[in-house]
C-alpha atoms as a PDB file:
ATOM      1  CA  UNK A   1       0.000   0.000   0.000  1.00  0.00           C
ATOM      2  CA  UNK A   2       1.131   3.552  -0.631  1.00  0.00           C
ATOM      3  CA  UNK A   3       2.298   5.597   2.099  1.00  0.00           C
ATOM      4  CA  UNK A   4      -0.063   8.714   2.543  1.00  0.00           C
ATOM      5  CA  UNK A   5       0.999  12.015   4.024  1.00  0.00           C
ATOM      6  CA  UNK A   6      -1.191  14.924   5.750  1.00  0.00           C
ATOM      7  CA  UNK A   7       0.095  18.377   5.006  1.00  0.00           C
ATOM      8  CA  UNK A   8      -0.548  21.106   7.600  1.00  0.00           C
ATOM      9  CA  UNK A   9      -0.102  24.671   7.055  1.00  0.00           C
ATOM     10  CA  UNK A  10       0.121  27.568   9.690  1.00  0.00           C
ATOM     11  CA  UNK A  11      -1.727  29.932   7.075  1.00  0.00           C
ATOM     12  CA  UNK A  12      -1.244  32.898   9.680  1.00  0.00           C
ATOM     13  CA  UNK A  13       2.424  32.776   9.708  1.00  0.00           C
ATOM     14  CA  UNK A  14       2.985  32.093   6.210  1.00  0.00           C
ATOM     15  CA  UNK A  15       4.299  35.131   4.493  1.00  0.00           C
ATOM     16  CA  UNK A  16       3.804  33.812   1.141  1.00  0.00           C
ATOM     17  CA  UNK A  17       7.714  33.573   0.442  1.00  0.00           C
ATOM     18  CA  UNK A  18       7.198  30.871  -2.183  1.00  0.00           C
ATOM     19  CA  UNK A  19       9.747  29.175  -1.054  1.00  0.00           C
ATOM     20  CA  UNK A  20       8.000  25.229  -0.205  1.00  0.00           C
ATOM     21  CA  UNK A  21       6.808  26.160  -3.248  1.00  0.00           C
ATOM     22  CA  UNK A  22       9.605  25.891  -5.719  1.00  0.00           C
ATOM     23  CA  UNK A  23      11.302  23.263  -4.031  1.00  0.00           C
ATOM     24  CA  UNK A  24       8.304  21.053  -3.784  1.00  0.00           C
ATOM     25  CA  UNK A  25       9.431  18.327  -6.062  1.00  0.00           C
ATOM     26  CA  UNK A  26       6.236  17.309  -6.772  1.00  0.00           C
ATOM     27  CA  UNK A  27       4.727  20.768  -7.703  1.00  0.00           C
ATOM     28  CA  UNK A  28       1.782  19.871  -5.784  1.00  0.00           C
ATOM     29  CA  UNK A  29       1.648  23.485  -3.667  1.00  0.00           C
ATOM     30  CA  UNK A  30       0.289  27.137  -4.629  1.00  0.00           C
ATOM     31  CA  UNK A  31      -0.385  29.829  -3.125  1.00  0.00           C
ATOM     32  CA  UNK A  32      -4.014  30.385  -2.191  1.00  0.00           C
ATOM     33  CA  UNK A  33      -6.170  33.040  -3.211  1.00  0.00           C
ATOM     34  CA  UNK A  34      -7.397  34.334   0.408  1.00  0.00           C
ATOM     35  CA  UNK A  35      -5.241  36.344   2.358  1.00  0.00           C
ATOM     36  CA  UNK A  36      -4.336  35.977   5.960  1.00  0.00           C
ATOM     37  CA  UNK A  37      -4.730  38.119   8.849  1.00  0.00           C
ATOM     38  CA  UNK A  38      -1.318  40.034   7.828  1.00  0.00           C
ATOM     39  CA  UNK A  39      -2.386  40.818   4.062  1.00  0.00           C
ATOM     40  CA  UNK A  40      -0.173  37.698   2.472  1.00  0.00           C
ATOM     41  CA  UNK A  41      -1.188  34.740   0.210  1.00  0.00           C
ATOM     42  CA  UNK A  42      -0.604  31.979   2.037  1.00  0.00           C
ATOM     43  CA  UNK A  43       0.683  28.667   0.704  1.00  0.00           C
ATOM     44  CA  UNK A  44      -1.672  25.481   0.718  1.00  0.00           C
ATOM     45  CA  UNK A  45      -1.565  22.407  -0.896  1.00  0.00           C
ATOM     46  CA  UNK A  46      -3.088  21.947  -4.391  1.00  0.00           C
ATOM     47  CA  UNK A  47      -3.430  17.906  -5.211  1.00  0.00           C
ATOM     48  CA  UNK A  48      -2.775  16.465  -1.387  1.00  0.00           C
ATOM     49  CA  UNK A  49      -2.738  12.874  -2.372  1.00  0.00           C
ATOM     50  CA  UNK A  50      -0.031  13.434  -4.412  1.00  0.00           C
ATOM     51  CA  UNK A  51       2.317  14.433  -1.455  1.00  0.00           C
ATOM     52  CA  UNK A  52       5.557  12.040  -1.291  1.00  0.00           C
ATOM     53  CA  UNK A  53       6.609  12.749   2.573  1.00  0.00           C
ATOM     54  CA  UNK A  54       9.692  14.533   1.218  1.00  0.00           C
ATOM     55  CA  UNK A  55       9.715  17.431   3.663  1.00  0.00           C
ATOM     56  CA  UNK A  56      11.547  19.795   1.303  1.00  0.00           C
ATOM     57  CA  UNK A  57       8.634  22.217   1.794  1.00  0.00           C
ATOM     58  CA  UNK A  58       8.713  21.682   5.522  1.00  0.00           C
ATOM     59  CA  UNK A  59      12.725  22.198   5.845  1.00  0.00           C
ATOM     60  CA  UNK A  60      13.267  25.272   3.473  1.00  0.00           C
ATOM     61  CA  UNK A  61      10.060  27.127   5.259  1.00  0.00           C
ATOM     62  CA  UNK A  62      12.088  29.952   7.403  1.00  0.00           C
ATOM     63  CA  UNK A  63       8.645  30.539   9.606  1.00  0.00           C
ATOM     64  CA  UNK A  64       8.094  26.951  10.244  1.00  0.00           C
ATOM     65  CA  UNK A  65       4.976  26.712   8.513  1.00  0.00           C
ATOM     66  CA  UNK A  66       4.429  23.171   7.536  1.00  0.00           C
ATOM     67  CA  UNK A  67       3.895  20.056   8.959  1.00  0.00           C
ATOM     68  CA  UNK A  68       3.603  16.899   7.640  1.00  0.00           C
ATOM     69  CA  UNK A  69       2.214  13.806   8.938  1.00  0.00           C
ATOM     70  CA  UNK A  70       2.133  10.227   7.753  1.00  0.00           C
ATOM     71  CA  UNK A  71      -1.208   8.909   7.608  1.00  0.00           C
ATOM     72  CA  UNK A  72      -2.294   5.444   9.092  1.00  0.00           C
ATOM     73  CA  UNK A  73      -3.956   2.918   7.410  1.00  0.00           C
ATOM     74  CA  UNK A  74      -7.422   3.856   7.610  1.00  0.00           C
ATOM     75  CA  UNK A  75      -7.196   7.365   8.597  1.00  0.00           C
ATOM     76  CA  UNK A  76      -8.601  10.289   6.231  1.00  0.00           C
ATOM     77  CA  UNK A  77      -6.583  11.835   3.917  1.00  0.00           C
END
């Protein structure tokens, strides 16, 4: 079975650098169209299932934005 991860965005920290963004490697991240509580896009994830676990987006965020979690078997994507 495939492994599944849960991202998990702090959307009123992001600053909407980009950054997770380019170095996603599976281009699965965008910025979304709402803004946050300090006037920026923040970053969200576009096609979820697709999400390999890598972390890249995780270790180049400097605000510490993004968490990632591995799903269990029968938990909700």
């Amino acid at each position: 079975m495939k492994r599944q991860f849960r991202l998990s965005f702090n959307k009123d920290k992001c600053k909407g650098c980009e950054l997770c963004i380019s170095f996603c490697p599976k281009k699965i991240l965008a910025l979304d169209e709402t803004v946050n509580a300090k006037g920026y896009r923040p970053a969200g994830i576009v096609n979820p299932e697709e999400c390999i676990g890598c972390q890249s987006c995780a270790m180049m965020c400097p605000d510490l934005c993004i968490t990632i979690y591995q799903l269990e078997e029968g938990d909700i994507a």
